[in-house]
PDB file of N, CA and C in Angstrom:
ATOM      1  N   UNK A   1     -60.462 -53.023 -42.616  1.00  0.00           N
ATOM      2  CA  UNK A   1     -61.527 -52.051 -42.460  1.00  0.00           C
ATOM      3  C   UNK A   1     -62.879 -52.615 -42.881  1.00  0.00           C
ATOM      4  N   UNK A   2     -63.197 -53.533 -43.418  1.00  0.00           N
ATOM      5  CA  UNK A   2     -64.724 -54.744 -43.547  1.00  0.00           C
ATOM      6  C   UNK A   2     -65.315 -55.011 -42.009  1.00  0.00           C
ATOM      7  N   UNK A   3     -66.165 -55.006 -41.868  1.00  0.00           N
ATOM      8  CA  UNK A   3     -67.239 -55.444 -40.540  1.00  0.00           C
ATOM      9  C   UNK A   3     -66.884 -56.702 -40.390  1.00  0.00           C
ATOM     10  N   UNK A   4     -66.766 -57.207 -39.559  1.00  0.00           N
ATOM     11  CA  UNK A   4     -66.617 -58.728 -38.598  1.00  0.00           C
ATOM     12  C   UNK A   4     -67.942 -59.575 -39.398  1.00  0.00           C
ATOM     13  N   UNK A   5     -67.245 -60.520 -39.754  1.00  0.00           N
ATOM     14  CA  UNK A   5     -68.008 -61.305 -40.550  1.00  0.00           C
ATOM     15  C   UNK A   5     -68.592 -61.499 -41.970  1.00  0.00           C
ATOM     16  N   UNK A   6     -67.650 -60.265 -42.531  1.00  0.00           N
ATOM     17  CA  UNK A   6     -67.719 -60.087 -44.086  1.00  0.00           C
ATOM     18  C   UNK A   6     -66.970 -61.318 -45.114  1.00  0.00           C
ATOM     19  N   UNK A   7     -67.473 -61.803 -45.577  1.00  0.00           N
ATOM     20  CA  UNK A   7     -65.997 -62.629 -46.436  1.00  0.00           C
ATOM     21  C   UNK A   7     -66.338 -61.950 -47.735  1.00  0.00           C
ATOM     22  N   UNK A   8     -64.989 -61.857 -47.872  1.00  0.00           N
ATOM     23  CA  UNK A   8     -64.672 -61.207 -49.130  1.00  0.00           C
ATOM     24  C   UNK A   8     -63.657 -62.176 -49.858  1.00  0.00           C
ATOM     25  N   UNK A   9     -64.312 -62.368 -51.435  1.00  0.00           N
ATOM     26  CA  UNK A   9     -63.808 -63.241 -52.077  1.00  0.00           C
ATOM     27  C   UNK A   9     -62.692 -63.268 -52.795  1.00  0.00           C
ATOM     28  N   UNK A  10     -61.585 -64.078 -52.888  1.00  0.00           N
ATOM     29  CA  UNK A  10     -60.181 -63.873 -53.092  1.00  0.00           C
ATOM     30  C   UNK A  10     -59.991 -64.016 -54.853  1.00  0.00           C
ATOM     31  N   UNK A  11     -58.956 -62.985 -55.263  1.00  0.00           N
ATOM     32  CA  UNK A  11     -58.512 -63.070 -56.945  1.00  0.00           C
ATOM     33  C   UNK A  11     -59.213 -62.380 -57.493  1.00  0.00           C
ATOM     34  N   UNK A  12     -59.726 -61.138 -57.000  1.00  0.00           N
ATOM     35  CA  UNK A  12     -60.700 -59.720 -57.785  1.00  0.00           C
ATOM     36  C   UNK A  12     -59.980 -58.613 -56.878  1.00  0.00           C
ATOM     37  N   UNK A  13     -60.929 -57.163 -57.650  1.00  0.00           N
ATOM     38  CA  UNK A  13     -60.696 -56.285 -56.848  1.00  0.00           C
ATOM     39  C   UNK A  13     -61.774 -56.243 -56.372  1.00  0.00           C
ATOM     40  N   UNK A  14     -61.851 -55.299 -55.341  1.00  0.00           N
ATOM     41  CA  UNK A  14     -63.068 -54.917 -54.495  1.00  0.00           C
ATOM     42  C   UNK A  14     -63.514 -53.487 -54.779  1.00  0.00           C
ATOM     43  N   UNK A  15     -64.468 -53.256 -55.320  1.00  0.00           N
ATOM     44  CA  UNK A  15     -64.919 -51.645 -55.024  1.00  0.00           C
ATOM     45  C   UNK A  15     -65.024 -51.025 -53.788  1.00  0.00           C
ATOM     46  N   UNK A  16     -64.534 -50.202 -53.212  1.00  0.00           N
ATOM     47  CA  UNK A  16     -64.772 -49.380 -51.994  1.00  0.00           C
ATOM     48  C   UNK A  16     -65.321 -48.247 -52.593  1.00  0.00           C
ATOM     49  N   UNK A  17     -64.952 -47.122 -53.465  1.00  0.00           N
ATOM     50  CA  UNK A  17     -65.601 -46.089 -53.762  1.00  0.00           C
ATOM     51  C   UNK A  17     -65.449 -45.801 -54.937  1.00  0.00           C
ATOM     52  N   UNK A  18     -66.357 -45.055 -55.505  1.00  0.00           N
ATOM     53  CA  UNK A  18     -66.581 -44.517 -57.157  1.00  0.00           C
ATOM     54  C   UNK A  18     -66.514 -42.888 -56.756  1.00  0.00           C
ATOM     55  N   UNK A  19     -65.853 -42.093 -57.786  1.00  0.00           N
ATOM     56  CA  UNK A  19     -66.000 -40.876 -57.970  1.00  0.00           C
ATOM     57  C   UNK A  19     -66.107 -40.468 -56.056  1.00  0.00           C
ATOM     58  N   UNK A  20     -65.543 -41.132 -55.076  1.00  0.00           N
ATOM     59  CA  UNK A  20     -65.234 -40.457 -53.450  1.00  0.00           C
ATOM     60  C   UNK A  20     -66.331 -40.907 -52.868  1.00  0.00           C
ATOM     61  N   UNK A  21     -67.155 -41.679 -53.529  1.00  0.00           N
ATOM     62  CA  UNK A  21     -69.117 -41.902 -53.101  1.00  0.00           C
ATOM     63  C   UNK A  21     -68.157 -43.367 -52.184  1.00  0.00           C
ATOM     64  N   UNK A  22     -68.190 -43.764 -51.091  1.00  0.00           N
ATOM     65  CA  UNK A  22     -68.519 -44.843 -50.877  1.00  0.00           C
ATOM     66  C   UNK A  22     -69.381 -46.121 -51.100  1.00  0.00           C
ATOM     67  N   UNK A  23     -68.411 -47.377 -51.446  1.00  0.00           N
ATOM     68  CA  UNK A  23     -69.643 -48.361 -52.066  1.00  0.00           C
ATOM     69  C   UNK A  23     -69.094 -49.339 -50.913  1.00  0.00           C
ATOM     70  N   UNK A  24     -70.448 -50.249 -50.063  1.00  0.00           N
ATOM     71  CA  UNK A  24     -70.476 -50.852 -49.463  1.00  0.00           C
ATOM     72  C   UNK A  24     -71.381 -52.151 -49.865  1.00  0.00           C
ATOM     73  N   UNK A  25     -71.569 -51.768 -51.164  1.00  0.00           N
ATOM     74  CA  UNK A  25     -72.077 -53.277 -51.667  1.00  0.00           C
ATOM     75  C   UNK A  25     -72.871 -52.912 -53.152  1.00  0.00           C
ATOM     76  N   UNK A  26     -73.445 -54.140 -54.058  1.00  0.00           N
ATOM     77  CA  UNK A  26     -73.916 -53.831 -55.644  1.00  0.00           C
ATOM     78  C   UNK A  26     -74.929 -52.796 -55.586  1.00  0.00           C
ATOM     79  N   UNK A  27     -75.457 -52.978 -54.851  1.00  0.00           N
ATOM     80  CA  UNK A  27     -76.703 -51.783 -54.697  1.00  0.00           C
ATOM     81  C   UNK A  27     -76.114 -50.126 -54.916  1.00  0.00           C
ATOM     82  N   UNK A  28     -75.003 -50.208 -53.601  1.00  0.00           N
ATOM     83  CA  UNK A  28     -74.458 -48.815 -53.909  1.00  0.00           C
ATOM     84  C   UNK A  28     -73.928 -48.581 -55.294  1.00  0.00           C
ATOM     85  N   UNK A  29     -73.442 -49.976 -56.150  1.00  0.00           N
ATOM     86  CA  UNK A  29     -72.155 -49.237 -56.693  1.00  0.00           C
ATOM     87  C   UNK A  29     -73.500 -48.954 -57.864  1.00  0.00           C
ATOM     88  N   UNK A  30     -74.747 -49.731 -58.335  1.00  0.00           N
ATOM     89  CA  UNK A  30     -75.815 -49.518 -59.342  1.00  0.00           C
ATOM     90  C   UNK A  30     -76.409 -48.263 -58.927  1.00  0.00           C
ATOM     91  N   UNK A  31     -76.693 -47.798 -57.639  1.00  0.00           N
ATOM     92  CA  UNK A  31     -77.059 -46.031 -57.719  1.00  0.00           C
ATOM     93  C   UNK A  31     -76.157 -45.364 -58.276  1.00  0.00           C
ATOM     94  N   UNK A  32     -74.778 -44.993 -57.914  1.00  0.00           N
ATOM     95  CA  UNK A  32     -73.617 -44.698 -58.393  1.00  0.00           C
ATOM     96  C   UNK A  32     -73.528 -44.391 -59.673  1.00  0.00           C
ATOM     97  N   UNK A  33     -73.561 -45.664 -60.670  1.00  0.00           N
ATOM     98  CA  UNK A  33     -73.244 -45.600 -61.561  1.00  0.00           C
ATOM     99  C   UNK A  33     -74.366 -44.765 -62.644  1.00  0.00           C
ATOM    100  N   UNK A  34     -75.838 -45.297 -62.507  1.00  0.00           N
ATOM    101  CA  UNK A  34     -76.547 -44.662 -63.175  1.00  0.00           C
ATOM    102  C   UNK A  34     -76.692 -43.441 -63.115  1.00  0.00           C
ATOM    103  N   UNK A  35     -76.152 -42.755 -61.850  1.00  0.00           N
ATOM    104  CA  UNK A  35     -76.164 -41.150 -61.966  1.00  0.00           C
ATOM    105  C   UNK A  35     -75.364 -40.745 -62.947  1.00  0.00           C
ATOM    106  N   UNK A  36     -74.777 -41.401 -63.428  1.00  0.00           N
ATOM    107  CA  UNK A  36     -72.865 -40.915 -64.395  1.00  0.00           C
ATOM    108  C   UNK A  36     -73.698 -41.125 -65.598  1.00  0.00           C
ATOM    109  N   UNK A  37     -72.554 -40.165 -66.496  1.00  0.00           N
ATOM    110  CA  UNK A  37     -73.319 -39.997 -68.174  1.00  0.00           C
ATOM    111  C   UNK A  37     -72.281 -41.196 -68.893  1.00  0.00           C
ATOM    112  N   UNK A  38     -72.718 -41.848 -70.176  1.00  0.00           N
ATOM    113  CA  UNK A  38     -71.562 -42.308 -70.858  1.00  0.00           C
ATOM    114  C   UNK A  38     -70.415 -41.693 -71.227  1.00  0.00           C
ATOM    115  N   UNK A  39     -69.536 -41.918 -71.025  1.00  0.00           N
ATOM    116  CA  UNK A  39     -68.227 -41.115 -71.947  1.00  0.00           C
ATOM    117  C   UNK A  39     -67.502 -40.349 -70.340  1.00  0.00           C
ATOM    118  N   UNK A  40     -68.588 -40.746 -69.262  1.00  0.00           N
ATOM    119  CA  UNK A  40     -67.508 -39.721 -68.166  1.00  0.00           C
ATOM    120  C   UNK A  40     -66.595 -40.682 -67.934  1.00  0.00           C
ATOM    121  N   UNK A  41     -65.570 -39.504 -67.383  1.00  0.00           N
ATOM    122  CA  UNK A  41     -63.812 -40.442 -66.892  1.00  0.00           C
ATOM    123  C   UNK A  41     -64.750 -40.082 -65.531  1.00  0.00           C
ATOM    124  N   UNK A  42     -64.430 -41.481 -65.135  1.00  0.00           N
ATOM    125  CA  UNK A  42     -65.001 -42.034 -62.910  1.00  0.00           C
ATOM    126  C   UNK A  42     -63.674 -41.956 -63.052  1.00  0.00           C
ATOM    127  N   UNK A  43     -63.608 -41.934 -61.416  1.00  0.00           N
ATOM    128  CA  UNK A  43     -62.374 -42.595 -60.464  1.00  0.00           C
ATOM    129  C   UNK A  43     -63.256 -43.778 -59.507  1.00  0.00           C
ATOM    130  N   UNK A  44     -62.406 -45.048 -59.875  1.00  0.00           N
ATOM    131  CA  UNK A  44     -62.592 -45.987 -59.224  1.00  0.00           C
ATOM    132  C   UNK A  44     -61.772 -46.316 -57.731  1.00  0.00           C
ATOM    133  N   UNK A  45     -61.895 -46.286 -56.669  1.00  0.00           N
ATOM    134  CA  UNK A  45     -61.284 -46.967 -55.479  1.00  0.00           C
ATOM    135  C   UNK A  45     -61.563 -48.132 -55.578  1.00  0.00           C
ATOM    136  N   UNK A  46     -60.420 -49.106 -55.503  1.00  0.00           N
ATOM    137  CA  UNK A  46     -60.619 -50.624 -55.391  1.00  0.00           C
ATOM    138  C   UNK A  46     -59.622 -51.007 -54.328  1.00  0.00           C
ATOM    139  N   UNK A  47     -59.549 -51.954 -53.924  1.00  0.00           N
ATOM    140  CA  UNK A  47     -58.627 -52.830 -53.100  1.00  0.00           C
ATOM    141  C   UNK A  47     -57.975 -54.206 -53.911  1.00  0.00           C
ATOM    142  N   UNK A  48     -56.860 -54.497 -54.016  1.00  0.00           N
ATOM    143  CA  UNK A  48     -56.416 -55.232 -54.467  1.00  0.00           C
ATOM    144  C   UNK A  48     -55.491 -56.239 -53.726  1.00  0.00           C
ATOM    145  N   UNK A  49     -55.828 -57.064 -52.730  1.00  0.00           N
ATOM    146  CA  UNK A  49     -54.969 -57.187 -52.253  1.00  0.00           C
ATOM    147  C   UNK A  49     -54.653 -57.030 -51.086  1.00  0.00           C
ATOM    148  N   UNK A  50     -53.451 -56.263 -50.539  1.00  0.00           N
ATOM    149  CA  UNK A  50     -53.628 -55.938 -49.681  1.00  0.00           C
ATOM    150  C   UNK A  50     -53.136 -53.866 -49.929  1.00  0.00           C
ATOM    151  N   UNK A  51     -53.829 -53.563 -51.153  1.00  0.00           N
ATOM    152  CA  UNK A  51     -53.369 -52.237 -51.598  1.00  0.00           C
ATOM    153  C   UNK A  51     -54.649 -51.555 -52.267  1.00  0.00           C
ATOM    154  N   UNK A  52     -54.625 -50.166 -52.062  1.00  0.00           N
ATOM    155  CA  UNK A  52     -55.773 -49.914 -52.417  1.00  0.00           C
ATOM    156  C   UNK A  52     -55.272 -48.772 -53.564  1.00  0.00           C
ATOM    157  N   UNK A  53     -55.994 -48.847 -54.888  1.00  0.00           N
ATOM    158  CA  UNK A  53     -55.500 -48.251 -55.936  1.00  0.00           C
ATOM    159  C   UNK A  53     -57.073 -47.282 -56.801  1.00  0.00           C
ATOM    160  N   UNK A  54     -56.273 -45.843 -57.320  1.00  0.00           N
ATOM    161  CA  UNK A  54     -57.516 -45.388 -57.853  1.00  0.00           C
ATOM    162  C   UNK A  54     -57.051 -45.589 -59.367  1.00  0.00           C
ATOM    163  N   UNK A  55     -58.574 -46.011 -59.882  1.00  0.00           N
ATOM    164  CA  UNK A  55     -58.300 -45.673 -61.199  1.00  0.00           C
ATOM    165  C   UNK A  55     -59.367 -45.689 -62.068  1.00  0.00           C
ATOM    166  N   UNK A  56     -58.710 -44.504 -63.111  1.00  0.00           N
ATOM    167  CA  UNK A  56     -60.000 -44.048 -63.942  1.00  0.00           C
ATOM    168  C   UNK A  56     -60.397 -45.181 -65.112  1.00  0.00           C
ATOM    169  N   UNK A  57     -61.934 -44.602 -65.531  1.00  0.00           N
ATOM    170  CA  UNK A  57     -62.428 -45.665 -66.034  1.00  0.00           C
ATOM    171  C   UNK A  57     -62.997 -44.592 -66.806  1.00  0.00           C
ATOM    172  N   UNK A  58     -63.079 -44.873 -68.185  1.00  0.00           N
ATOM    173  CA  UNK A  58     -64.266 -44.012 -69.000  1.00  0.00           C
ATOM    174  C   UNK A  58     -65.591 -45.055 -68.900  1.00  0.00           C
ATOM    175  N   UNK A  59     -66.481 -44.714 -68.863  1.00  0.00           N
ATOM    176  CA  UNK A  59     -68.043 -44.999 -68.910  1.00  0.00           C
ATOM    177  C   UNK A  59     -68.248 -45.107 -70.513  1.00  0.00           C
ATOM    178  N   UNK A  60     -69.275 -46.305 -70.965  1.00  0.00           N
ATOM    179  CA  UNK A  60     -69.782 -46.507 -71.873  1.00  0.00           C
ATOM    180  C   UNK A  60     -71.274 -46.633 -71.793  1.00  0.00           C
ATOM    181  N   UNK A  61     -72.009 -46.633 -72.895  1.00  0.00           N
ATOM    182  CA  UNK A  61     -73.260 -47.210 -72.646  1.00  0.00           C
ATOM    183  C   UNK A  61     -73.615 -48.213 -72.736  1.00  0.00           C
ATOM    184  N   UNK A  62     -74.530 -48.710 -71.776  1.00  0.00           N
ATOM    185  CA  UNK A  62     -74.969 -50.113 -71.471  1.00  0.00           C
ATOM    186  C   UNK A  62     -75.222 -50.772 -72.529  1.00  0.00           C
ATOM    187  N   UNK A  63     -75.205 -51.639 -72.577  1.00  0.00           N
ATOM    188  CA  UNK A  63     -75.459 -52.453 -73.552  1.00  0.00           C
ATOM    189  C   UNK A  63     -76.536 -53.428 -73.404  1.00  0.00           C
ATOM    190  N   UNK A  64     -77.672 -53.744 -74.336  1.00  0.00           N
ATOM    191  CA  UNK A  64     -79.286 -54.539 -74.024  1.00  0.00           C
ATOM    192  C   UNK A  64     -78.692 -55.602 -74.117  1.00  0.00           C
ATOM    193  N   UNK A  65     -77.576 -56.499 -74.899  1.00  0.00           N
ATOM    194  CA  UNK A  65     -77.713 -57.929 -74.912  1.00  0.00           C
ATOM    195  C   UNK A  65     -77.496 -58.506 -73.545  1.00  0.00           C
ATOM    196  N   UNK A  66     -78.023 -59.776 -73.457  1.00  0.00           N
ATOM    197  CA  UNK A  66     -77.682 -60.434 -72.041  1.00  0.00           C
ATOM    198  C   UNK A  66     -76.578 -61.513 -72.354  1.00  0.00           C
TER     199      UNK A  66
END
């Protein structure tokens, strides 16, 4: 289900959707996320593979160090 000519890089998961929002790339998943408070339980859609799995994630707050 990727567009013709996507490579997608092997030995991660892939985000497809947060909380049902579709993510089609970092941009989406950084709008996404900053709407969410710390401490919320997300549901993550990922692909793993050749399987696609949800799973929750509690949210923390960002952290300044680099």
């Amino acid at each position: 289900s990727w567009p013709s000519g996507t490579t997608i890089p092997t030995g991660g998961d892939v985000i497809v959707a947060i909380d049902g929002q579709p993510v089609a790339g970092s941009a989406d998943i950084a709008r996404i996320v900053t709407s969410l408070s710390p401490g919320q339980l997300t549901r993550f859609t990922v692909e793993r593979g050749h399987s696609r799995l949800q799973l929750s994630v509690r949210l923390s707050e960002r952290s300044d160090a680099h």
